[in-house]
ModelCIF file with pLDDT and N, C-alpha, C, O atoms, coordinates in Angstrom:
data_MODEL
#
_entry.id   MODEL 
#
_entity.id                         1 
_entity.type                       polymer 
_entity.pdbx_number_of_molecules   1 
#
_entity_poly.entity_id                      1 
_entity_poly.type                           'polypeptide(L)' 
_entity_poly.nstd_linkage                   no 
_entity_poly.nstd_monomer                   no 
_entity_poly.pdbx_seq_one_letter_code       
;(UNK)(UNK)(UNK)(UNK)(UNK)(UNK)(UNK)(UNK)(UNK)(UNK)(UNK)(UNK)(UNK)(UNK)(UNK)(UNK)
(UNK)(UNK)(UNK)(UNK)(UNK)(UNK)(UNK)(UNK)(UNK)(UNK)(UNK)(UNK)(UNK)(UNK)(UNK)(UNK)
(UNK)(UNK)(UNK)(UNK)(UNK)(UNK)(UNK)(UNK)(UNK)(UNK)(UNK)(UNK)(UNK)(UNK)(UNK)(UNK)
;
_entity_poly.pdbx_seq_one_letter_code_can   XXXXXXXXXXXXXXXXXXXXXXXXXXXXXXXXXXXXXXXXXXXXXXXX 
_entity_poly.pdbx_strand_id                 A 
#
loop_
_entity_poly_seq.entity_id 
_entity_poly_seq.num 
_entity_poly_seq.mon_id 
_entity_poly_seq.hetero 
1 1  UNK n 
1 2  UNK n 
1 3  UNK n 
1 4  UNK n 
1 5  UNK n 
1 6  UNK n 
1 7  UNK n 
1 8  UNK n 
1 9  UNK n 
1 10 UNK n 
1 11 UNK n 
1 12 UNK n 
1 13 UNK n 
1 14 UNK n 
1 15 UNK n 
1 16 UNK n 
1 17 UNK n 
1 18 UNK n 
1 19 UNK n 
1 20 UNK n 
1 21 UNK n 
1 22 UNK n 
1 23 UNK n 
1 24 UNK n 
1 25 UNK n 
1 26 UNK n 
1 27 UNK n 
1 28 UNK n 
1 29 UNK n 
1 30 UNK n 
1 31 UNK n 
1 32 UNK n 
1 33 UNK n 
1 34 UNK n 
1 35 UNK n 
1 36 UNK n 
1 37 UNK n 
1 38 UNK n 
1 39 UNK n 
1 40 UNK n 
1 41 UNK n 
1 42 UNK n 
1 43 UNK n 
1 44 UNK n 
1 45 UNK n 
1 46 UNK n 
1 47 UNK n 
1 48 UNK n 
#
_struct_asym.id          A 
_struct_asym.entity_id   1 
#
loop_
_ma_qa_metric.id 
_ma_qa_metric.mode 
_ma_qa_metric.name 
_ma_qa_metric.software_group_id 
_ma_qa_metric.type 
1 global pLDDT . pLDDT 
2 local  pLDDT . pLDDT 
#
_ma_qa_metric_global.metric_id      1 
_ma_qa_metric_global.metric_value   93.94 
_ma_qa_metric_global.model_id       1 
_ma_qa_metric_global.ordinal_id     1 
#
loop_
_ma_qa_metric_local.label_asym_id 
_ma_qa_metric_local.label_comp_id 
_ma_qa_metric_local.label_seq_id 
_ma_qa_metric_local.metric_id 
_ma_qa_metric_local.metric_value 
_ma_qa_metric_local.model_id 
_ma_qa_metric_local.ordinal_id 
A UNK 1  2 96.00 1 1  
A UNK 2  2 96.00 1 2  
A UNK 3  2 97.00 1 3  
A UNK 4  2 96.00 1 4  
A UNK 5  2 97.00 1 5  
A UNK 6  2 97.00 1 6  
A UNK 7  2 96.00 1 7  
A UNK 8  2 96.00 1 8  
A UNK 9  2 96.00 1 9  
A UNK 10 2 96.00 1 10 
A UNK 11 2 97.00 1 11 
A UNK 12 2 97.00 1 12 
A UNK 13 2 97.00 1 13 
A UNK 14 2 97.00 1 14 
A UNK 15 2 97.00 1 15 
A UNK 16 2 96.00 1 16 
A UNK 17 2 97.00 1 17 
A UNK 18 2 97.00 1 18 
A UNK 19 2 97.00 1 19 
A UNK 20 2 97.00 1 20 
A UNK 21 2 96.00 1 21 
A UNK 22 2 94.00 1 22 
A UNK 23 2 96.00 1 23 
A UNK 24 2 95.00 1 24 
A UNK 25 2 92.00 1 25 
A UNK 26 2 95.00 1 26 
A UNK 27 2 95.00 1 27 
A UNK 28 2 94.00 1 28 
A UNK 29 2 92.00 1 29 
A UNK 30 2 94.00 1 30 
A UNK 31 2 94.00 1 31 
A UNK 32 2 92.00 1 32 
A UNK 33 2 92.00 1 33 
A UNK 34 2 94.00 1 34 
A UNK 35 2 92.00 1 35 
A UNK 36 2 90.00 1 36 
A UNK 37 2 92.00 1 37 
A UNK 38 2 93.00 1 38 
A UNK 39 2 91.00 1 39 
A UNK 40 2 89.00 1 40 
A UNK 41 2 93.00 1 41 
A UNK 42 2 93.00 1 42 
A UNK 43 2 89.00 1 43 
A UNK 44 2 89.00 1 44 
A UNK 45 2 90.00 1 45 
A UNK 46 2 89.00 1 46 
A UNK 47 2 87.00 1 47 
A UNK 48 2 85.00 1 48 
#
loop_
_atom_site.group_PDB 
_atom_site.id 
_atom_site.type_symbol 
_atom_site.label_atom_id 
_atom_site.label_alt_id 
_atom_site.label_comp_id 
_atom_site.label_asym_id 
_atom_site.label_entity_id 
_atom_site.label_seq_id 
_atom_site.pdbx_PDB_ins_code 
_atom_site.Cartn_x 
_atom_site.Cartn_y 
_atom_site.Cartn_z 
_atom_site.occupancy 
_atom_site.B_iso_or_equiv 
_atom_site.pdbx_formal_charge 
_atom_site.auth_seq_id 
_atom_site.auth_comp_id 
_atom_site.auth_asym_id 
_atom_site.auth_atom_id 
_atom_site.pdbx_PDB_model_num 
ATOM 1   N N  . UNK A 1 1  ? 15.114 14.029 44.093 1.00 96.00 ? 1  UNK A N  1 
ATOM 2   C CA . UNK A 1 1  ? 14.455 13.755 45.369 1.00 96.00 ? 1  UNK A CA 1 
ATOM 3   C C  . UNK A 1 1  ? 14.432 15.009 46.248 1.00 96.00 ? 1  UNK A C  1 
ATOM 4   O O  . UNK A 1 1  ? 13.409 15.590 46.611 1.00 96.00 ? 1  UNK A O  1 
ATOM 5   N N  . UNK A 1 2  ? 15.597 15.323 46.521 1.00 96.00 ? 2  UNK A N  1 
ATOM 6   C CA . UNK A 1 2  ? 15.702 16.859 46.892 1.00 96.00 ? 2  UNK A CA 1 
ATOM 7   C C  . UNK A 1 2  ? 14.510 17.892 46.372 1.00 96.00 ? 2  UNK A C  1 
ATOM 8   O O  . UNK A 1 2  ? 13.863 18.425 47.273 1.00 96.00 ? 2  UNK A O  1 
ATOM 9   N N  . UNK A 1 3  ? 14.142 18.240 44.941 1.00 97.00 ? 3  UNK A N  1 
ATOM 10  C CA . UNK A 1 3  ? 13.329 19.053 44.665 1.00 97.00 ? 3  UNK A CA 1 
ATOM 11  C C  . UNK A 1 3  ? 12.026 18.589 45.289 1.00 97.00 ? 3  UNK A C  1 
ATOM 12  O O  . UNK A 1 3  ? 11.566 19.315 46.171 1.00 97.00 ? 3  UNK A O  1 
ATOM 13  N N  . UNK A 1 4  ? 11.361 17.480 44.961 1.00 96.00 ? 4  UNK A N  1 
ATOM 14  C CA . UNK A 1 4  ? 10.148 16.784 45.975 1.00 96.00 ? 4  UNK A CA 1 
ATOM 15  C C  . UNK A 1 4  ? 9.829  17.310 47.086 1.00 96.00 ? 4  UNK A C  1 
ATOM 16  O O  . UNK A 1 4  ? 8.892  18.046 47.397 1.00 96.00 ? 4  UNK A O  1 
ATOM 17  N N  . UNK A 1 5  ? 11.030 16.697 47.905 1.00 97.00 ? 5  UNK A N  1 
ATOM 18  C CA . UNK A 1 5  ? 11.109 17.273 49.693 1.00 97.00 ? 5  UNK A CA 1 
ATOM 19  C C  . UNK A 1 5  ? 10.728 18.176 49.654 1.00 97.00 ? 5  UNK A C  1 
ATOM 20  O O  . UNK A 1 5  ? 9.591  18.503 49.997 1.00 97.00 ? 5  UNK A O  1 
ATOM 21  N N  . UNK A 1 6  ? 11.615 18.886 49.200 1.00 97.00 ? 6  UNK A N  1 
ATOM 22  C CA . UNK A 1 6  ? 11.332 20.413 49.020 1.00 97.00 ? 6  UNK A CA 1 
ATOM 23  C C  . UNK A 1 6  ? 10.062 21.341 49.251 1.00 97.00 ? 6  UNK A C  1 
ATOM 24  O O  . UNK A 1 6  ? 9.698  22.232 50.018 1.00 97.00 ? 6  UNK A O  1 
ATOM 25  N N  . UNK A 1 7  ? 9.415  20.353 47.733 1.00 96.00 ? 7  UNK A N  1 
ATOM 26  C CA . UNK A 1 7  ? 8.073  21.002 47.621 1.00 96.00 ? 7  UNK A CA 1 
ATOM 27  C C  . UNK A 1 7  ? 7.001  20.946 48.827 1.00 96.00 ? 7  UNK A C  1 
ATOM 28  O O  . UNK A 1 7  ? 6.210  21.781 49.264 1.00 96.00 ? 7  UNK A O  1 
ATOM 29  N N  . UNK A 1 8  ? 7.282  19.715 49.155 1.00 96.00 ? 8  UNK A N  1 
ATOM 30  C CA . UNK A 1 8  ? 6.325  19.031 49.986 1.00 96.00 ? 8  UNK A CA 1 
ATOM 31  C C  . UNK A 1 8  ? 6.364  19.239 51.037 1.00 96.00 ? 8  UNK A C  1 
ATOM 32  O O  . UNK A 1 8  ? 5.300  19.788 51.324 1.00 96.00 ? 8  UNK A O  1 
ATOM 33  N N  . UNK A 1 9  ? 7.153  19.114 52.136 1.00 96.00 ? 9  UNK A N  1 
ATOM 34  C CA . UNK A 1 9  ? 7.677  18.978 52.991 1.00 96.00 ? 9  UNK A CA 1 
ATOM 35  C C  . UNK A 1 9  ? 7.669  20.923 53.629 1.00 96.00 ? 9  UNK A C  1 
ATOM 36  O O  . UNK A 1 9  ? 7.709  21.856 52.827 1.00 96.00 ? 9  UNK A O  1 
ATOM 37  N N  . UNK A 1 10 ? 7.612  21.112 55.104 1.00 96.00 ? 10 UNK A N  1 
ATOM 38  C CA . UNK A 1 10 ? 7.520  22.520 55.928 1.00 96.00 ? 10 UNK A CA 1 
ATOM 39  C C  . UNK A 1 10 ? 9.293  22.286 55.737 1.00 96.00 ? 10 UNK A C  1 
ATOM 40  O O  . UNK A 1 10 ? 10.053 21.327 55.598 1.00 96.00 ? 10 UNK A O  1 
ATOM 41  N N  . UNK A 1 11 ? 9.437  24.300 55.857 1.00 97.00 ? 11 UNK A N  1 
ATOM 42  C CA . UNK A 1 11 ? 11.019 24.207 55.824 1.00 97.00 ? 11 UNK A CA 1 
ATOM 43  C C  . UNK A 1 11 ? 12.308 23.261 56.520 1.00 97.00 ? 11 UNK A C  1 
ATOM 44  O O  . UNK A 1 11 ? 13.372 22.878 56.034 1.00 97.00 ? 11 UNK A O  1 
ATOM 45  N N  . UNK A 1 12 ? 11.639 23.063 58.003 1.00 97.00 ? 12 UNK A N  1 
ATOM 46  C CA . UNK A 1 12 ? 12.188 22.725 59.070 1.00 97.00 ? 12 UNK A CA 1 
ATOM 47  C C  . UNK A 1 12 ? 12.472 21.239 58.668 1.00 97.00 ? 12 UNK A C  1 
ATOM 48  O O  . UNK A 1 12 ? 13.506 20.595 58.840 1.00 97.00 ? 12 UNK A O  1 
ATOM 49  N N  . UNK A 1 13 ? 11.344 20.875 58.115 1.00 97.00 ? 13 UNK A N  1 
ATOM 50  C CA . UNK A 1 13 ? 11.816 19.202 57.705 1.00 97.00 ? 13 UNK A CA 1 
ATOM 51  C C  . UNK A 1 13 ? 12.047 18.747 56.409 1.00 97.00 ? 13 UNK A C  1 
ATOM 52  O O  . UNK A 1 13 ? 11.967 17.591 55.994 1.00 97.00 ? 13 UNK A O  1 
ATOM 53  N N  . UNK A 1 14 ? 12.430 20.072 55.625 1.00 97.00 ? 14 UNK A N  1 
ATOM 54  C CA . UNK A 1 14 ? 13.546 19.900 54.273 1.00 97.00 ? 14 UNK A CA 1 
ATOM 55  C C  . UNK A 1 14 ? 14.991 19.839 55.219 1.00 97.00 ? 14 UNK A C  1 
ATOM 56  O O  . UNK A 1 14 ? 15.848 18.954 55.206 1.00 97.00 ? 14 UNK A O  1 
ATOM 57  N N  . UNK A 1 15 ? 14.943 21.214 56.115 1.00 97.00 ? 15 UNK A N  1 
ATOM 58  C CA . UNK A 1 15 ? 16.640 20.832 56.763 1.00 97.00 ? 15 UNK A CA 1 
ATOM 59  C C  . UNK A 1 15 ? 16.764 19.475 57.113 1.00 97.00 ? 15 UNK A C  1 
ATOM 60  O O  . UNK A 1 15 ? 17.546 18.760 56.485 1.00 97.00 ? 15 UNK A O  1 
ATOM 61  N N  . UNK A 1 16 ? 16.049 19.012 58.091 1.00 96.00 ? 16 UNK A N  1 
ATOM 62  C CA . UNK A 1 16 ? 16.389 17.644 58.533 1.00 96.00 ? 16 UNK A CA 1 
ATOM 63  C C  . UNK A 1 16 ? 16.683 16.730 57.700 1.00 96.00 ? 16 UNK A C  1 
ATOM 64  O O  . UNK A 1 16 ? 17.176 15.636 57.975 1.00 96.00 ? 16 UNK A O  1 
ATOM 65  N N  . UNK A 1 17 ? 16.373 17.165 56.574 1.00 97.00 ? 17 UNK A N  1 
ATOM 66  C CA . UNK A 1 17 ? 16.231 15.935 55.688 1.00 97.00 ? 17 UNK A CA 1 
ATOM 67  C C  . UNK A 1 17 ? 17.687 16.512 54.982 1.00 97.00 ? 17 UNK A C  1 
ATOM 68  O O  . UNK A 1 17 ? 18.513 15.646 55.270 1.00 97.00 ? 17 UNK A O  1 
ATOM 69  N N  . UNK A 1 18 ? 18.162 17.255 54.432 1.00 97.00 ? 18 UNK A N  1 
ATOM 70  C CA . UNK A 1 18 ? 19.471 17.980 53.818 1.00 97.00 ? 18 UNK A CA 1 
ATOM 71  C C  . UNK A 1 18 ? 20.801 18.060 54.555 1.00 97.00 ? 18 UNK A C  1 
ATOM 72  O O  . UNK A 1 18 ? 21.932 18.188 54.085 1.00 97.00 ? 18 UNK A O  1 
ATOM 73  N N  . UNK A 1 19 ? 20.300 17.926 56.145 1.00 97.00 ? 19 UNK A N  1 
ATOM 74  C CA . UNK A 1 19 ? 21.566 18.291 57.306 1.00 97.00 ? 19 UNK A CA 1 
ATOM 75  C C  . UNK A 1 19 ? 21.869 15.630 56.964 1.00 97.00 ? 19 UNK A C  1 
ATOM 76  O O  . UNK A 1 19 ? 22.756 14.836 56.648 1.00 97.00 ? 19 UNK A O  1 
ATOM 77  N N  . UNK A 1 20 ? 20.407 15.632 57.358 1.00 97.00 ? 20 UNK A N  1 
ATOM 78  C CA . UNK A 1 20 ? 20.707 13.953 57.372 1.00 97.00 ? 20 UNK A CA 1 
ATOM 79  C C  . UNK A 1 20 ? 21.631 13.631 55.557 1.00 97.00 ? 20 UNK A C  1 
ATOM 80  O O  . UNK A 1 20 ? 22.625 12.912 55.457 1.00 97.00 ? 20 UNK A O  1 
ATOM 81  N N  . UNK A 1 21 ? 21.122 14.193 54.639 1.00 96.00 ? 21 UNK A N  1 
ATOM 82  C CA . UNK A 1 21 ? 21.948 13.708 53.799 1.00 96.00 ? 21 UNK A CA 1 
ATOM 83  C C  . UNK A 1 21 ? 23.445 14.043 53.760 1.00 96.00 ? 21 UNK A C  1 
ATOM 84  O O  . UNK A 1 21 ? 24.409 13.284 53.659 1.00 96.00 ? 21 UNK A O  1 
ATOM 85  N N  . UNK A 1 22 ? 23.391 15.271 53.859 1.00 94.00 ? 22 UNK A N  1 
ATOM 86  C CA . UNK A 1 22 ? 25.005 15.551 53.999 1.00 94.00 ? 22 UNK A CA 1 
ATOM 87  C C  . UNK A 1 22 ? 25.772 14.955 55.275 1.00 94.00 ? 22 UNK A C  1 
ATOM 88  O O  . UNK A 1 22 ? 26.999 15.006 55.366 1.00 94.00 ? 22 UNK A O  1 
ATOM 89  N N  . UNK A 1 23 ? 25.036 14.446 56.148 1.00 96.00 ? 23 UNK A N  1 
ATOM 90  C CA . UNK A 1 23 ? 26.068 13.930 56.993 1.00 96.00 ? 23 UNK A CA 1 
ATOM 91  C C  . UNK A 1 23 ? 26.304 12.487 56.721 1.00 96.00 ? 23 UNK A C  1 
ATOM 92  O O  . UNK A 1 23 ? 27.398 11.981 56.968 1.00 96.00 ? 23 UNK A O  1 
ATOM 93  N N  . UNK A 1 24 ? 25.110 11.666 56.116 1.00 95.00 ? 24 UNK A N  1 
ATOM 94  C CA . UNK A 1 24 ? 25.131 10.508 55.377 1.00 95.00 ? 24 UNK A CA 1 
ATOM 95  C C  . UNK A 1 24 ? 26.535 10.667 54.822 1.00 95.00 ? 24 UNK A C  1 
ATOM 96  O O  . UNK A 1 24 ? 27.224 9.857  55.441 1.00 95.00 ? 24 UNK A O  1 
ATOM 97  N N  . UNK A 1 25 ? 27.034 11.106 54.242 1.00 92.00 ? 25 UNK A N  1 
ATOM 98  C CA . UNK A 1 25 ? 28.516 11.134 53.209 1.00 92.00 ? 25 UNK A CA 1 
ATOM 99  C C  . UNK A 1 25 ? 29.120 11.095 54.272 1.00 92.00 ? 25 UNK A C  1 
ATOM 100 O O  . UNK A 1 25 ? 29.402 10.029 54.819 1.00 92.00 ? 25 UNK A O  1 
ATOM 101 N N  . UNK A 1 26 ? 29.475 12.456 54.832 1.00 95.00 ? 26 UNK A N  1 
ATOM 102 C CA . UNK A 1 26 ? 30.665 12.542 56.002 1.00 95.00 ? 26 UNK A CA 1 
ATOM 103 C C  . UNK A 1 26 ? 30.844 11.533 57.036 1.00 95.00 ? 26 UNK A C  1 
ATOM 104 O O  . UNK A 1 26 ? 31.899 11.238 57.599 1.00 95.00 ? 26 UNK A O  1 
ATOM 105 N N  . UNK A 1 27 ? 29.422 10.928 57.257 1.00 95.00 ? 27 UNK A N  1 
ATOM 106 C CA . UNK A 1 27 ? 30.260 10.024 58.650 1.00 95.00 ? 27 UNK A CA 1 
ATOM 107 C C  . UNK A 1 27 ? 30.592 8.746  57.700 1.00 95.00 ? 27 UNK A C  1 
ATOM 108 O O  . UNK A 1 27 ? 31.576 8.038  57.911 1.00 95.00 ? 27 UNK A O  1 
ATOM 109 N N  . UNK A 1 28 ? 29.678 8.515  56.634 1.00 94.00 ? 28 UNK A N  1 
ATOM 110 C CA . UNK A 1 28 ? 30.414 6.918  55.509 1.00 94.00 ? 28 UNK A CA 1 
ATOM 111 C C  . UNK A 1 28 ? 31.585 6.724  55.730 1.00 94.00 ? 28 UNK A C  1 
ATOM 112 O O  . UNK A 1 28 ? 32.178 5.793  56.275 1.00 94.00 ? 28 UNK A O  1 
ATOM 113 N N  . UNK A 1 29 ? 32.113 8.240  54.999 1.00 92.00 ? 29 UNK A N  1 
ATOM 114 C CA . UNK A 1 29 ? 33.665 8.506  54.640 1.00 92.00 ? 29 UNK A CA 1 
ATOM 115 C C  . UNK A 1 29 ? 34.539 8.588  55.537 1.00 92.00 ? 29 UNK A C  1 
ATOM 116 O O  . UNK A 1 29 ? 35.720 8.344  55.292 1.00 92.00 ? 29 UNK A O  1 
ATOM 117 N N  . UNK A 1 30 ? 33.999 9.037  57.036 1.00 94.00 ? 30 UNK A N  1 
ATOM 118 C CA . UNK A 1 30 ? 35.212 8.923  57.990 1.00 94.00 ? 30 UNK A CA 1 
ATOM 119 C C  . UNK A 1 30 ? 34.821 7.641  58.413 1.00 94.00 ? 30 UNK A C  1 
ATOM 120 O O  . UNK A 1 30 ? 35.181 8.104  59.496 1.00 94.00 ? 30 UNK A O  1 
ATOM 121 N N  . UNK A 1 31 ? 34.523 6.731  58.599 1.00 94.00 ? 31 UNK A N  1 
ATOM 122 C CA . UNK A 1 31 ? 34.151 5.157  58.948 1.00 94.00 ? 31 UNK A CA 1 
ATOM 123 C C  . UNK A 1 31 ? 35.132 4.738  58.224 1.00 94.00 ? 31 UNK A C  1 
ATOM 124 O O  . UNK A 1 31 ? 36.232 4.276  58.531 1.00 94.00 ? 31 UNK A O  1 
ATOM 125 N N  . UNK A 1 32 ? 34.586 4.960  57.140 1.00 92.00 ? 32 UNK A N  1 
ATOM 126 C CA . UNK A 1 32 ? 35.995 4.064  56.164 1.00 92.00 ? 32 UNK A CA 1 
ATOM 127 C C  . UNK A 1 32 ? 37.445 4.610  56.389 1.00 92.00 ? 32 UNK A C  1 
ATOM 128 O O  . UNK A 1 32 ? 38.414 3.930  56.725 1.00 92.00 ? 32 UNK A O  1 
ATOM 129 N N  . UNK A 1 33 ? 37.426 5.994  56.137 1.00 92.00 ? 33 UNK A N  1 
ATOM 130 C CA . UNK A 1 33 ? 38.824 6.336  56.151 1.00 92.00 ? 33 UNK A CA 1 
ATOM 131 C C  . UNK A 1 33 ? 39.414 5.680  57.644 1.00 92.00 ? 33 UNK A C  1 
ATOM 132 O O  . UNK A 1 33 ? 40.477 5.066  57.735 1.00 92.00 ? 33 UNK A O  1 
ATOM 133 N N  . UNK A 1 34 ? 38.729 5.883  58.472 1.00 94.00 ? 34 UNK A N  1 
ATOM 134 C CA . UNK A 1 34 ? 39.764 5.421  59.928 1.00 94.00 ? 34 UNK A CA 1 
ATOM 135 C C  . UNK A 1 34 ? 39.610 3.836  59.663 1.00 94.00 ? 34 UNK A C  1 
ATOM 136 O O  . UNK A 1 34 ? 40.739 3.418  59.919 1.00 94.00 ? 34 UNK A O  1 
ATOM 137 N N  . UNK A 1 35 ? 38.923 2.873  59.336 1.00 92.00 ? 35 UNK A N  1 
ATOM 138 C CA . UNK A 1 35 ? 38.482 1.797  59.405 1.00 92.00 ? 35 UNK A CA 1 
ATOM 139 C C  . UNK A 1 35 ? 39.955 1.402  58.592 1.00 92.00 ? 35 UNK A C  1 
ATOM 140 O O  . UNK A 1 35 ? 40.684 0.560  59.115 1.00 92.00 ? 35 UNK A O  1 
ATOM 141 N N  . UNK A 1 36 ? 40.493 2.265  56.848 1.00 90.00 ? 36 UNK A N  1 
ATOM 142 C CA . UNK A 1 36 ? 41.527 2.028  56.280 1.00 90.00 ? 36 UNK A CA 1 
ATOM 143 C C  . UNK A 1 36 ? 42.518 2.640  57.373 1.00 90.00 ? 36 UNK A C  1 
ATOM 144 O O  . UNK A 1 36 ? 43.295 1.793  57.816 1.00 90.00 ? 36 UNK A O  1 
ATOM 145 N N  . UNK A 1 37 ? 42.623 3.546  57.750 1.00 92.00 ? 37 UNK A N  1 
ATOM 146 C CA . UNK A 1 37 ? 43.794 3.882  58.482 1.00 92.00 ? 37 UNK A CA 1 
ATOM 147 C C  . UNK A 1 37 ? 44.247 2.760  59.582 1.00 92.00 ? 37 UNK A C  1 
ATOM 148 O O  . UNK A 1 37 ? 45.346 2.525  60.083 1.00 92.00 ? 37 UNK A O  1 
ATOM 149 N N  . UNK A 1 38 ? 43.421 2.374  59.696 1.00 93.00 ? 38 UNK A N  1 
ATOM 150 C CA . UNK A 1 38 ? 43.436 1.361  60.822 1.00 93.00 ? 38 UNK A CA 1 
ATOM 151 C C  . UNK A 1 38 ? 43.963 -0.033 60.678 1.00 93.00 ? 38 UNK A C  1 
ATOM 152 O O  . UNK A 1 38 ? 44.862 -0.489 61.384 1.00 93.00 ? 38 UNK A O  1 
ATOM 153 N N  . UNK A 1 39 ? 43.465 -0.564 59.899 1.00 91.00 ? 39 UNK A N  1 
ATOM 154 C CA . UNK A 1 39 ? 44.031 -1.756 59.147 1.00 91.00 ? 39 UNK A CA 1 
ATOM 155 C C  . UNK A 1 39 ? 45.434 -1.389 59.007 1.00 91.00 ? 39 UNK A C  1 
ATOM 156 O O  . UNK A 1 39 ? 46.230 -2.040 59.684 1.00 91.00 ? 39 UNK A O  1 
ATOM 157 N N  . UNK A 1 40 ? 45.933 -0.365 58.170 1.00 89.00 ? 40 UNK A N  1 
ATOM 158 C CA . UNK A 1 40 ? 47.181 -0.003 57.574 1.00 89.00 ? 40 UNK A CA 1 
ATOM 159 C C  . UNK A 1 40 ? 48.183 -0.084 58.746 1.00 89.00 ? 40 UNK A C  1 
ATOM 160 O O  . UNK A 1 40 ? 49.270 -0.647 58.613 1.00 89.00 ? 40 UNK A O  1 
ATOM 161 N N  . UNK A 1 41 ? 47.759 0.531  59.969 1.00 93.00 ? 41 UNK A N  1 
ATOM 162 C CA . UNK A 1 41 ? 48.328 0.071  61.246 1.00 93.00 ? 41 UNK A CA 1 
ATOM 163 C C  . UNK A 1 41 ? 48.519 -1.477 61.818 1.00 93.00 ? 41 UNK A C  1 
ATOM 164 O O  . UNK A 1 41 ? 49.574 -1.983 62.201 1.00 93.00 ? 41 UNK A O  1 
ATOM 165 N N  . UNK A 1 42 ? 47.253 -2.061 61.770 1.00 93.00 ? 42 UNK A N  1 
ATOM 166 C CA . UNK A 1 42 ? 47.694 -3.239 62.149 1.00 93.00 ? 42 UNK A CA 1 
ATOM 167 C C  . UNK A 1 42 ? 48.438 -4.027 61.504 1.00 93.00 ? 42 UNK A C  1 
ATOM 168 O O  . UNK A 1 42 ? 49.110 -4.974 61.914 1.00 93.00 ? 42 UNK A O  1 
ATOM 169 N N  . UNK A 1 43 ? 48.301 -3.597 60.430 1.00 89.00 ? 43 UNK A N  1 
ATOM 170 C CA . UNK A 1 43 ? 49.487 -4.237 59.129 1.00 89.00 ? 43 UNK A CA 1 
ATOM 171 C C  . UNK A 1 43 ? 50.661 -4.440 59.657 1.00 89.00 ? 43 UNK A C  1 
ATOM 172 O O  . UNK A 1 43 ? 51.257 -5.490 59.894 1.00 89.00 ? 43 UNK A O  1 
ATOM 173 N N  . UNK A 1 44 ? 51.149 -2.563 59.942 1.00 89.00 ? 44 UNK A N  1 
ATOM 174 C CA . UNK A 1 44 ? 52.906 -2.496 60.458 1.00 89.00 ? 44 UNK A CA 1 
ATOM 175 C C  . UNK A 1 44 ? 52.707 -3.160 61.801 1.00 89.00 ? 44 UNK A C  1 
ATOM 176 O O  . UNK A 1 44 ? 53.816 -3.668 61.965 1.00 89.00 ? 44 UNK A O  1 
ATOM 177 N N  . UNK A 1 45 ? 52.136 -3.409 62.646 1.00 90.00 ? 45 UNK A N  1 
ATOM 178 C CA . UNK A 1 45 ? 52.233 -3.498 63.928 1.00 90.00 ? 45 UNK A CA 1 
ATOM 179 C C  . UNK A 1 45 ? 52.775 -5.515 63.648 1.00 90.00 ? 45 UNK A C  1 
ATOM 180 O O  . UNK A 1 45 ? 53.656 -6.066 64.308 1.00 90.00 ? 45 UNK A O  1 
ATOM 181 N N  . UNK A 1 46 ? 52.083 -6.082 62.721 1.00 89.00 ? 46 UNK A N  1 
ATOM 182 C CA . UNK A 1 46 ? 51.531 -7.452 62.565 1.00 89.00 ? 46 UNK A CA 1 
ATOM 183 C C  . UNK A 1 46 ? 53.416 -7.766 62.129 1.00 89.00 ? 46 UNK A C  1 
ATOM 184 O O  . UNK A 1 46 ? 54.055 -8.773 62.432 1.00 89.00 ? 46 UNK A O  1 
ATOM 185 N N  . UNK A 1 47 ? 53.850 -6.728 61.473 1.00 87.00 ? 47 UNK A N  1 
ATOM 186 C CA . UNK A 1 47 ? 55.474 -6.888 60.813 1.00 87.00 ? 47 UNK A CA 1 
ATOM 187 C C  . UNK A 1 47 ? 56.380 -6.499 61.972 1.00 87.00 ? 47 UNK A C  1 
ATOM 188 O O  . UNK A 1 47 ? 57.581 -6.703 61.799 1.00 87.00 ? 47 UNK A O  1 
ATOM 189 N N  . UNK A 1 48 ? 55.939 -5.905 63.271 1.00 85.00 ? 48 UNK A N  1 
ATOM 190 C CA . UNK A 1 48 ? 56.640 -6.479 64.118 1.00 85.00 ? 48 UNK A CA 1 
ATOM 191 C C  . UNK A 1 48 ? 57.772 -7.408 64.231 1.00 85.00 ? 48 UNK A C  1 
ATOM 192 O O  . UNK A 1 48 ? 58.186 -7.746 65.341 1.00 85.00 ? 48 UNK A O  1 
#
């Protein structure tokens, strides 16, 4: 899909499209990770 864009697409809106995928991952992954960190807290808090 990447090569497509690429072709097709003016430079400026291959970045947009490459900056949006890579951040697609990073914000997933910190959602979840704090979302688990978080739970894991209310866990100990719940053993109170």
């Amino acid at each position: 899909l990447e090569v497509t864009v690429r072709e097709l697409c003016k430079p400026n809106e291959f970045e947009r499209y490459m900056m949006f995928i890579g951040d697609l991952e990073k914000v997933v992954s910190l959602l979840l990770c704090l979302s688990s960190r978080l739970a894991r807290v209310q866990n100990a808090m719940r053993r109170i």
